[in-house]
PDB file of N, CA and C in Angstrom:
ATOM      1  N   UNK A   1     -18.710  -2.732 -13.069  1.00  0.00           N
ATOM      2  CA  UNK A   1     -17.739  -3.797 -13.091  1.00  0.00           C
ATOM      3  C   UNK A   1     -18.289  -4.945 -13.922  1.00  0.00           C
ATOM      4  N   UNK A   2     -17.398  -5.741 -14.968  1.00  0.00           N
ATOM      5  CA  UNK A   2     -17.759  -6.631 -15.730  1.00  0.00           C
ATOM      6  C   UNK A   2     -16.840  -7.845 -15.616  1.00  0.00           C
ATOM      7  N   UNK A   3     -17.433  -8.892 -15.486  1.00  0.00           N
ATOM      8  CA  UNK A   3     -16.458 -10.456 -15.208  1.00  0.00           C
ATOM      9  C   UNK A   3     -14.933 -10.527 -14.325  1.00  0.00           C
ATOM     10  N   UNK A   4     -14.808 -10.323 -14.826  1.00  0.00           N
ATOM     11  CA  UNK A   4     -12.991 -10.258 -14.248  1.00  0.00           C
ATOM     12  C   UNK A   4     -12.338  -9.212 -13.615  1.00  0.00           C
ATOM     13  N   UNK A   5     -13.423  -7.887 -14.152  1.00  0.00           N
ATOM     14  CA  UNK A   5     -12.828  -6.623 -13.916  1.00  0.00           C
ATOM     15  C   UNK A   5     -12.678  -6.000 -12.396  1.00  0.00           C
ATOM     16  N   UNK A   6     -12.077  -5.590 -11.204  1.00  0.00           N
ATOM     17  CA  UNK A   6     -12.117  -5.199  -9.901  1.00  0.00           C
ATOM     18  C   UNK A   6     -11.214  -3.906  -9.883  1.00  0.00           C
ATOM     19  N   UNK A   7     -11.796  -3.124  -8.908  1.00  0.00           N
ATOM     20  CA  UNK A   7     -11.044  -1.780  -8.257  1.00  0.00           C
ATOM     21  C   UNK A   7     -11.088  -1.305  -7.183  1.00  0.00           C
ATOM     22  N   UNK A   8      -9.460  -1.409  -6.720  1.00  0.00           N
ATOM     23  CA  UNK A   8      -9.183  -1.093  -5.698  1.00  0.00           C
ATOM     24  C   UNK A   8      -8.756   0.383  -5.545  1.00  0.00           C
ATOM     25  N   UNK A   9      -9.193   1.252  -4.699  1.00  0.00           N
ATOM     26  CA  UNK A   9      -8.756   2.372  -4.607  1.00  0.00           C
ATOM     27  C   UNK A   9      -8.456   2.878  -3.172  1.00  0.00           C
ATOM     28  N   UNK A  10      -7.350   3.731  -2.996  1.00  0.00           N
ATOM     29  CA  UNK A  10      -6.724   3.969  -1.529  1.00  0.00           C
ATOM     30  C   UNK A  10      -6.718   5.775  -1.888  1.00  0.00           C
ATOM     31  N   UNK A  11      -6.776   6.365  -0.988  1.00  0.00           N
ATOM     32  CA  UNK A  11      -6.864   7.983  -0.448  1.00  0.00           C
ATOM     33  C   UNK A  11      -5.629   8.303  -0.021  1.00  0.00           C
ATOM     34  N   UNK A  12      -4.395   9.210  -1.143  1.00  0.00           N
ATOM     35  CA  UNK A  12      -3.032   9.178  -0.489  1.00  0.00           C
ATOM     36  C   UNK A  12      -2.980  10.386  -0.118  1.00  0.00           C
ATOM     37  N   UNK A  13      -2.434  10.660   0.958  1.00  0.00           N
ATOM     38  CA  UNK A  13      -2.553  12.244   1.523  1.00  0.00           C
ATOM     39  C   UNK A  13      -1.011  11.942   1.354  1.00  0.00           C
ATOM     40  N   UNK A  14      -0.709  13.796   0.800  1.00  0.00           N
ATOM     41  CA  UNK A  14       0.715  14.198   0.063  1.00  0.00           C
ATOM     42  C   UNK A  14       1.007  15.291   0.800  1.00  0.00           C
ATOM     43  N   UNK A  15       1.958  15.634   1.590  1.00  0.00           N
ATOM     44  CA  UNK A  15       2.153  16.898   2.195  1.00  0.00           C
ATOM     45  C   UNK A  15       3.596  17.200   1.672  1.00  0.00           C
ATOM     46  N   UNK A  16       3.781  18.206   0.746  1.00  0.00           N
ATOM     47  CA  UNK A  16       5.020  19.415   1.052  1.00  0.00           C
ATOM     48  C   UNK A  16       5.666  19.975   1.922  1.00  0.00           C
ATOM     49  N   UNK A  17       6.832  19.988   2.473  1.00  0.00           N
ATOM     50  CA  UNK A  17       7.196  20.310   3.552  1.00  0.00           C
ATOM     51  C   UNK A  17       7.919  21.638   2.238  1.00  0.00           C
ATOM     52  N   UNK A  18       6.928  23.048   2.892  1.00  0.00           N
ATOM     53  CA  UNK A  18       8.180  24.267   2.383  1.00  0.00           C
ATOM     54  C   UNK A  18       9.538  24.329   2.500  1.00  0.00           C
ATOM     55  N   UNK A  19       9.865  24.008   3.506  1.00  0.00           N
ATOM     56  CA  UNK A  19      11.212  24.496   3.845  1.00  0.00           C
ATOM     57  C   UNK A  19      12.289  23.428   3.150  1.00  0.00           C
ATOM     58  N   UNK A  20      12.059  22.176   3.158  1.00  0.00           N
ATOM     59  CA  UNK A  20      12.803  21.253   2.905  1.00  0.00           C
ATOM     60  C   UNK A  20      12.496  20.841   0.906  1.00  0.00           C
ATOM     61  N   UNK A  21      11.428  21.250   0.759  1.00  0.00           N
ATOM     62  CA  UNK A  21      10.903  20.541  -0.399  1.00  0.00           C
ATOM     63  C   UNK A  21      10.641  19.325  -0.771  1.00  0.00           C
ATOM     64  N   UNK A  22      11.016  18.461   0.228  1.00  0.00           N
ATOM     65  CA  UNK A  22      10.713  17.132   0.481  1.00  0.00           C
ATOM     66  C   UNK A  22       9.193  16.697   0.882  1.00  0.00           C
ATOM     67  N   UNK A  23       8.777  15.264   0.324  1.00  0.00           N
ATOM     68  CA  UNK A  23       7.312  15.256   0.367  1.00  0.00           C
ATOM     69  C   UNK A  23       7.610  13.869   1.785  1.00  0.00           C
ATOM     70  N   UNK A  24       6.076  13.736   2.598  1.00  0.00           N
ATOM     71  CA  UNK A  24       5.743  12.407   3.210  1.00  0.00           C
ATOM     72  C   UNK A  24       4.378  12.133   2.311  1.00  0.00           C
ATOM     73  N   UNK A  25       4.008  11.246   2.597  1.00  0.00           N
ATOM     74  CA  UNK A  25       2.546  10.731   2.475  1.00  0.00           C
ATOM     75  C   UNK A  25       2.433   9.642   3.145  1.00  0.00           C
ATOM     76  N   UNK A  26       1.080   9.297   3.120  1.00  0.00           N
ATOM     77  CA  UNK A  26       0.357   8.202   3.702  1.00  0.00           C
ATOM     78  C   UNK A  26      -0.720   7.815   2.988  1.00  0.00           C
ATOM     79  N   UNK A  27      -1.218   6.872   3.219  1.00  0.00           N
ATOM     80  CA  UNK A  27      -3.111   6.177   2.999  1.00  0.00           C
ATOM     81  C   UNK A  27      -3.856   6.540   4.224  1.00  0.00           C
ATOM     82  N   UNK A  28      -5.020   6.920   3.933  1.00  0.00           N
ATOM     83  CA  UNK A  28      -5.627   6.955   5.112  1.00  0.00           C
ATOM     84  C   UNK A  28      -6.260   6.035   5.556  1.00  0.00           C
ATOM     85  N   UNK A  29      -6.246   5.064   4.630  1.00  0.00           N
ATOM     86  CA  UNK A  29      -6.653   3.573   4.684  1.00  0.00           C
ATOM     87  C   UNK A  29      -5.477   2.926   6.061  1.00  0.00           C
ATOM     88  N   UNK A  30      -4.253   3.388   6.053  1.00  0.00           N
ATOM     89  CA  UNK A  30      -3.601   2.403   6.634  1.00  0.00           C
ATOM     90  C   UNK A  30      -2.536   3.680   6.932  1.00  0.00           C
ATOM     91  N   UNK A  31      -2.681   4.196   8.067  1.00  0.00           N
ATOM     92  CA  UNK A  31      -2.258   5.845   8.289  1.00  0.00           C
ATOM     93  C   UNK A  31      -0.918   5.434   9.321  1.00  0.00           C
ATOM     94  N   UNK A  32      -0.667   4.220   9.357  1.00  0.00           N
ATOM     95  CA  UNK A  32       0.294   3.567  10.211  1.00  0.00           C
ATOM     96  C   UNK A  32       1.623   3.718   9.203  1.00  0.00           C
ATOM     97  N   UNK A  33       1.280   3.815   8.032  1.00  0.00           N
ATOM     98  CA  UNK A  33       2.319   3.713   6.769  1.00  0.00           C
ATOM     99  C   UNK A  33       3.017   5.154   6.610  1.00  0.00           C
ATOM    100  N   UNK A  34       3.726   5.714   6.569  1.00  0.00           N
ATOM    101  CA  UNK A  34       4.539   7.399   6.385  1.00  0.00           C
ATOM    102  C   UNK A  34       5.941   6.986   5.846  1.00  0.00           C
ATOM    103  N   UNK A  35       6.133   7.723   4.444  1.00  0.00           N
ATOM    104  CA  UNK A  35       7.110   7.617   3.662  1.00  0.00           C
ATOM    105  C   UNK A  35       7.414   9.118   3.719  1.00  0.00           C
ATOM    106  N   UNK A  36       8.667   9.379   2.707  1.00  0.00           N
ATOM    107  CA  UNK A  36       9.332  10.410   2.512  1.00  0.00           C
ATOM    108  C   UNK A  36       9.710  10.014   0.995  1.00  0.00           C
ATOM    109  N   UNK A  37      10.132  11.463   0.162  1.00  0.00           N
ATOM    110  CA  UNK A  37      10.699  11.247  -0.701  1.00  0.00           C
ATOM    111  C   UNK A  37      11.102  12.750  -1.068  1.00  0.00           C
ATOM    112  N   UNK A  38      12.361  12.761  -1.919  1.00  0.00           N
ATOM    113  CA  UNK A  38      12.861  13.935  -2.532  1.00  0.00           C
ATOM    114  C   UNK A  38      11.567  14.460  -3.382  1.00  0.00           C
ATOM    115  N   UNK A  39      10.998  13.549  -4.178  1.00  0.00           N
ATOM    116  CA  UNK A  39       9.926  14.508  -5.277  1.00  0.00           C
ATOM    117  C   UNK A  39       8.779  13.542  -5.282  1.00  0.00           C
ATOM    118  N   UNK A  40       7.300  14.198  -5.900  1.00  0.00           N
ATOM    119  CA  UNK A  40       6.290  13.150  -5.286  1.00  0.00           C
ATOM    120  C   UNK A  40       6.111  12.428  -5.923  1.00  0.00           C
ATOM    121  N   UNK A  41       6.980  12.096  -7.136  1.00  0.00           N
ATOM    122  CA  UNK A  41       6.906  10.386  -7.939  1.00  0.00           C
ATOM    123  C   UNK A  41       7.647   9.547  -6.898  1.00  0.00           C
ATOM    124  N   UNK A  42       8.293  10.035  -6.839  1.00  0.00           N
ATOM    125  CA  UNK A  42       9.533   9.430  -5.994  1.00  0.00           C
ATOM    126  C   UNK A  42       8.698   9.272  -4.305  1.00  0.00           C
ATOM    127  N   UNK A  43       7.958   9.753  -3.730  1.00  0.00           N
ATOM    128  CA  UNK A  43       7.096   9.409  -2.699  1.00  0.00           C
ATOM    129  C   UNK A  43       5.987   8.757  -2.997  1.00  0.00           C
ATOM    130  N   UNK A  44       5.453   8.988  -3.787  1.00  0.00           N
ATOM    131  CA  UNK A  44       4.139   7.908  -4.592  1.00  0.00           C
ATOM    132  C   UNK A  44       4.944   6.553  -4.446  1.00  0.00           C
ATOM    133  N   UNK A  45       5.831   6.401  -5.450  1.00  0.00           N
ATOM    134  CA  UNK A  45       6.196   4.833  -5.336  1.00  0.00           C
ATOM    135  C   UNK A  45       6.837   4.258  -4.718  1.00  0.00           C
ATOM    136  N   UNK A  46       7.744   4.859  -3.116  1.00  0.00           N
ATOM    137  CA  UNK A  46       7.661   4.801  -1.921  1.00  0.00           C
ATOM    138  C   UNK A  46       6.735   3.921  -1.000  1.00  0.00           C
ATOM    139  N   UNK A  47       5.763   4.880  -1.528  1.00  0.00           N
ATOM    140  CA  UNK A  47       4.581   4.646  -0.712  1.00  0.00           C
ATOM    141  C   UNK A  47       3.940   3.207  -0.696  1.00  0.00           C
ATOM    142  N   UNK A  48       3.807   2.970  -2.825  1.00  0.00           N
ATOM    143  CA  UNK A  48       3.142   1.920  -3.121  1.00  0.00           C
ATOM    144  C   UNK A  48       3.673   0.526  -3.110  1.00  0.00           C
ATOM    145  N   UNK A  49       5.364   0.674  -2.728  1.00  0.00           N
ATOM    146  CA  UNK A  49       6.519  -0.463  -2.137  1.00  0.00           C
ATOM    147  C   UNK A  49       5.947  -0.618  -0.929  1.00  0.00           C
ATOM    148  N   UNK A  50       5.727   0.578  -0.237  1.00  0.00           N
ATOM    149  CA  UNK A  50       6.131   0.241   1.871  1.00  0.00           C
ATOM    150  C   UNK A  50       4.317  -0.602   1.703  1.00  0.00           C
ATOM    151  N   UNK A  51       3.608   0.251   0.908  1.00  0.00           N
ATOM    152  CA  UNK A  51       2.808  -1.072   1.054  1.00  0.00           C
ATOM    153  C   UNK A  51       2.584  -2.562   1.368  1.00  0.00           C
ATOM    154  N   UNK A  52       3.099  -2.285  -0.525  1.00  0.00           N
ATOM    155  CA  UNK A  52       3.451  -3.757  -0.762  1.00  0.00           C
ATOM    156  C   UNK A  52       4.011  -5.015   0.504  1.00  0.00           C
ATOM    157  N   UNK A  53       5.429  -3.985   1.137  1.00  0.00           N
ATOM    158  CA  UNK A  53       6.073  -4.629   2.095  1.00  0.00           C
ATOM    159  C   UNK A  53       5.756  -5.273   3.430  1.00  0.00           C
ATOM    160  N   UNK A  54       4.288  -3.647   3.864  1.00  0.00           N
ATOM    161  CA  UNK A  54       4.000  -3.750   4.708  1.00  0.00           C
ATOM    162  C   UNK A  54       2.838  -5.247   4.871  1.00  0.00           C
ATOM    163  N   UNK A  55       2.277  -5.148   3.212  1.00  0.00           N
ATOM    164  CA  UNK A  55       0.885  -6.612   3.688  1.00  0.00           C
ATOM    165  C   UNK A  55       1.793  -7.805   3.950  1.00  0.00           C
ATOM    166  N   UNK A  56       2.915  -7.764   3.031  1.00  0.00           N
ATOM    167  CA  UNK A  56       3.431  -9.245   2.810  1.00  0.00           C
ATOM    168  C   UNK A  56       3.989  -9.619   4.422  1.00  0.00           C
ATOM    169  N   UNK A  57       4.122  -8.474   5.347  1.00  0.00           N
ATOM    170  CA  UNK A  57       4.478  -8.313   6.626  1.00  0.00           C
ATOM    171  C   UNK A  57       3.216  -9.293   7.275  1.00  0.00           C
ATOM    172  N   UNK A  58       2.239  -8.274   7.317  1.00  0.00           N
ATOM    173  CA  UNK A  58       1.205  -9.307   7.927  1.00  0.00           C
ATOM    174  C   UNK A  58       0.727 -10.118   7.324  1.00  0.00           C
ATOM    175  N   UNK A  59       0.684 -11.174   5.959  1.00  0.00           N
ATOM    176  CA  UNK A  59       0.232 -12.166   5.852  1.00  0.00           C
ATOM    177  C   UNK A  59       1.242 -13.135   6.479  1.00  0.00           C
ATOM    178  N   UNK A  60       2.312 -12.783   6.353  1.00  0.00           N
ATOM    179  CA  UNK A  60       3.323 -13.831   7.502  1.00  0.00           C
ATOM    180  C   UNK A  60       2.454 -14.014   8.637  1.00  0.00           C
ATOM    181  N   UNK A  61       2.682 -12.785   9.160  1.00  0.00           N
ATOM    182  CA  UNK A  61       2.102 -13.077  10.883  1.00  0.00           C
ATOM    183  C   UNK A  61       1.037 -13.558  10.855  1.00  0.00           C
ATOM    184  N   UNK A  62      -0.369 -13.284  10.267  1.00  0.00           N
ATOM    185  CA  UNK A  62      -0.855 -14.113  10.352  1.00  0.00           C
ATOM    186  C   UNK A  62      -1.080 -15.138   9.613  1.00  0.00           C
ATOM    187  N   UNK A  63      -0.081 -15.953   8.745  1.00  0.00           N
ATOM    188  CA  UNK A  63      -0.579 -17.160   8.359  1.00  0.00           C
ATOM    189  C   UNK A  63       0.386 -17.997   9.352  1.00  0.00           C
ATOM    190  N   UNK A  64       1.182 -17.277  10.615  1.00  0.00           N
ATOM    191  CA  UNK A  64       1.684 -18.070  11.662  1.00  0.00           C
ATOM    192  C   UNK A  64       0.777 -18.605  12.355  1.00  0.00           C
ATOM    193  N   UNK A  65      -0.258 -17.160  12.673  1.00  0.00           N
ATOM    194  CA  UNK A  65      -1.071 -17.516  14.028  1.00  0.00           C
ATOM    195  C   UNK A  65      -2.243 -18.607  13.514  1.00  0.00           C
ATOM    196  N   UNK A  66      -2.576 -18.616  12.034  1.00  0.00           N
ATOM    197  CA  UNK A  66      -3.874 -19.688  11.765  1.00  0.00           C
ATOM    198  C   UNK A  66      -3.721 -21.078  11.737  1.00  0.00           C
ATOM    199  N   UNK A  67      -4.653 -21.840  12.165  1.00  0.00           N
ATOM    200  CA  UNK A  67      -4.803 -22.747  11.892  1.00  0.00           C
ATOM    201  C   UNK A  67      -4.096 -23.624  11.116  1.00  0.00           C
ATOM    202  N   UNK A  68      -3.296 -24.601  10.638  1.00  0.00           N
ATOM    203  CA  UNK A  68      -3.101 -25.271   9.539  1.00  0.00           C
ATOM    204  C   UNK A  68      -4.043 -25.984   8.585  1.00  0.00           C
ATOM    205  N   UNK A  69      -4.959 -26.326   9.081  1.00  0.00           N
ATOM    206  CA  UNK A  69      -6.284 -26.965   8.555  1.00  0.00           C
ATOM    207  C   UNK A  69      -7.543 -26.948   7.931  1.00  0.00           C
ATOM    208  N   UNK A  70      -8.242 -26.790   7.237  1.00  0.00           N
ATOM    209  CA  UNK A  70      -9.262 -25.944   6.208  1.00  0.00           C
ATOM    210  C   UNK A  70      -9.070 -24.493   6.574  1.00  0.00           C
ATOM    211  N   UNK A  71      -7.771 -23.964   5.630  1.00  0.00           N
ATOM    212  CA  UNK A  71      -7.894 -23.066   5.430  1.00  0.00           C
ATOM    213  C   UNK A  71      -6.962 -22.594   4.117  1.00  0.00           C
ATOM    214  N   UNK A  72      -8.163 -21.746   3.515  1.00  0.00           N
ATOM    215  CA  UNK A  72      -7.771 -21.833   1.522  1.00  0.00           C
ATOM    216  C   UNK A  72      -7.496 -20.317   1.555  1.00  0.00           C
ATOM    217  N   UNK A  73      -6.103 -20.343   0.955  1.00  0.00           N
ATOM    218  CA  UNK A  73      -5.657 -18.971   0.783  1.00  0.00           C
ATOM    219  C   UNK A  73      -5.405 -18.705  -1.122  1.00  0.00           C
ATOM    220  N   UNK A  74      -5.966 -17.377  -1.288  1.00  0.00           N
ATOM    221  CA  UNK A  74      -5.683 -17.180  -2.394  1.00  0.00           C
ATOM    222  C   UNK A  74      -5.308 -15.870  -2.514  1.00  0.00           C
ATOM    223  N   UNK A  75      -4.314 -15.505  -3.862  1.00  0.00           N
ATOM    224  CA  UNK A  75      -3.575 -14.322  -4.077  1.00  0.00           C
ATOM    225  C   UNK A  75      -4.492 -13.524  -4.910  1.00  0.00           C
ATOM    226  N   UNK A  76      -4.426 -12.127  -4.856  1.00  0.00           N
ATOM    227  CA  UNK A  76      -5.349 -11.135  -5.650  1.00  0.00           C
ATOM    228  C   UNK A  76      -4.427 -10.138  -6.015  1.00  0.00           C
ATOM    229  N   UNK A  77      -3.882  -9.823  -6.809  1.00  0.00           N
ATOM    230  CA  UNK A  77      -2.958  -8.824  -7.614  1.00  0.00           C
ATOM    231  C   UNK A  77      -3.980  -7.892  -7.942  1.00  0.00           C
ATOM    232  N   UNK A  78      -3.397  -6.661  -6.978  1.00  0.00           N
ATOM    233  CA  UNK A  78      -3.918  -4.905  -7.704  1.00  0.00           C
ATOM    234  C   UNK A  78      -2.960  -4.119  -8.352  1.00  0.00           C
ATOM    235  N   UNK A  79      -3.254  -3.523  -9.278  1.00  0.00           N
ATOM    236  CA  UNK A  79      -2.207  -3.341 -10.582  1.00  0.00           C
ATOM    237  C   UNK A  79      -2.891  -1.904 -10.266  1.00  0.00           C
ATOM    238  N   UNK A  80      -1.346  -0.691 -10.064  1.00  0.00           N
ATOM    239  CA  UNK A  80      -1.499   0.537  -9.648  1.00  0.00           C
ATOM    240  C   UNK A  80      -1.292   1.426 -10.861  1.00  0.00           C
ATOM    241  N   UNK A  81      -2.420   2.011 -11.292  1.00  0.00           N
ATOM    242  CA  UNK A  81      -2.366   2.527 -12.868  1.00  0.00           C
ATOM    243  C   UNK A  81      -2.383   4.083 -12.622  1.00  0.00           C
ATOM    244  N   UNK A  82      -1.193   4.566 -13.204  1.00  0.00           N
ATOM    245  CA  UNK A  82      -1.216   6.650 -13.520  1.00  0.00           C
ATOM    246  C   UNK A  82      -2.750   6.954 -14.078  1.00  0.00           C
ATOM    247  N   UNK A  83      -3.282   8.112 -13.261  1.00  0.00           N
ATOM    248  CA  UNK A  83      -4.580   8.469 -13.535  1.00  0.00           C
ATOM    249  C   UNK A  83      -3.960   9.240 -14.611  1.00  0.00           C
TER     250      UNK A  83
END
């Protein structure tokens, strides 16, 4: 890693359902998360929305429960790149 440069990486488990042809996945990072999709682009970026949805979920909750007072919040953008 050089100056500016950071990587984030998550473990997506992809399962095929035979019968249906329909995919779920998850992170195993955060195995609370289970999407569906007709095809696995279409469940990949599922996945990388319910994310999205799911942090912006808990930085609400907890920037309810903290403190108002010395406390410095800052944003970090991870940019999800096709291997």
């Amino acid at each position: 890693m050089t100056g500016n440069d950071a990587k984030f990486r998550l473990n997506m488990i992809l399962i095929e359902n035979q019968e249906s042809k329909k995919f779920t996945a998850y992170f195993t990072q955060f195995p609370e998360i289970i999407v569906d999709g007709l095809t696995q682009a279409e469940t990949e970026i599922n996945l990388i929305k319910t994310l999205g949805y799911y942090l912006d979920y808990k930085t609400k909750q907890m920037s309810s429960d903290m403190p108002k007072n010395h406390v410095i919040r800052k944003t970090i953008d991870f940019n999800y790149e096709e291997a």
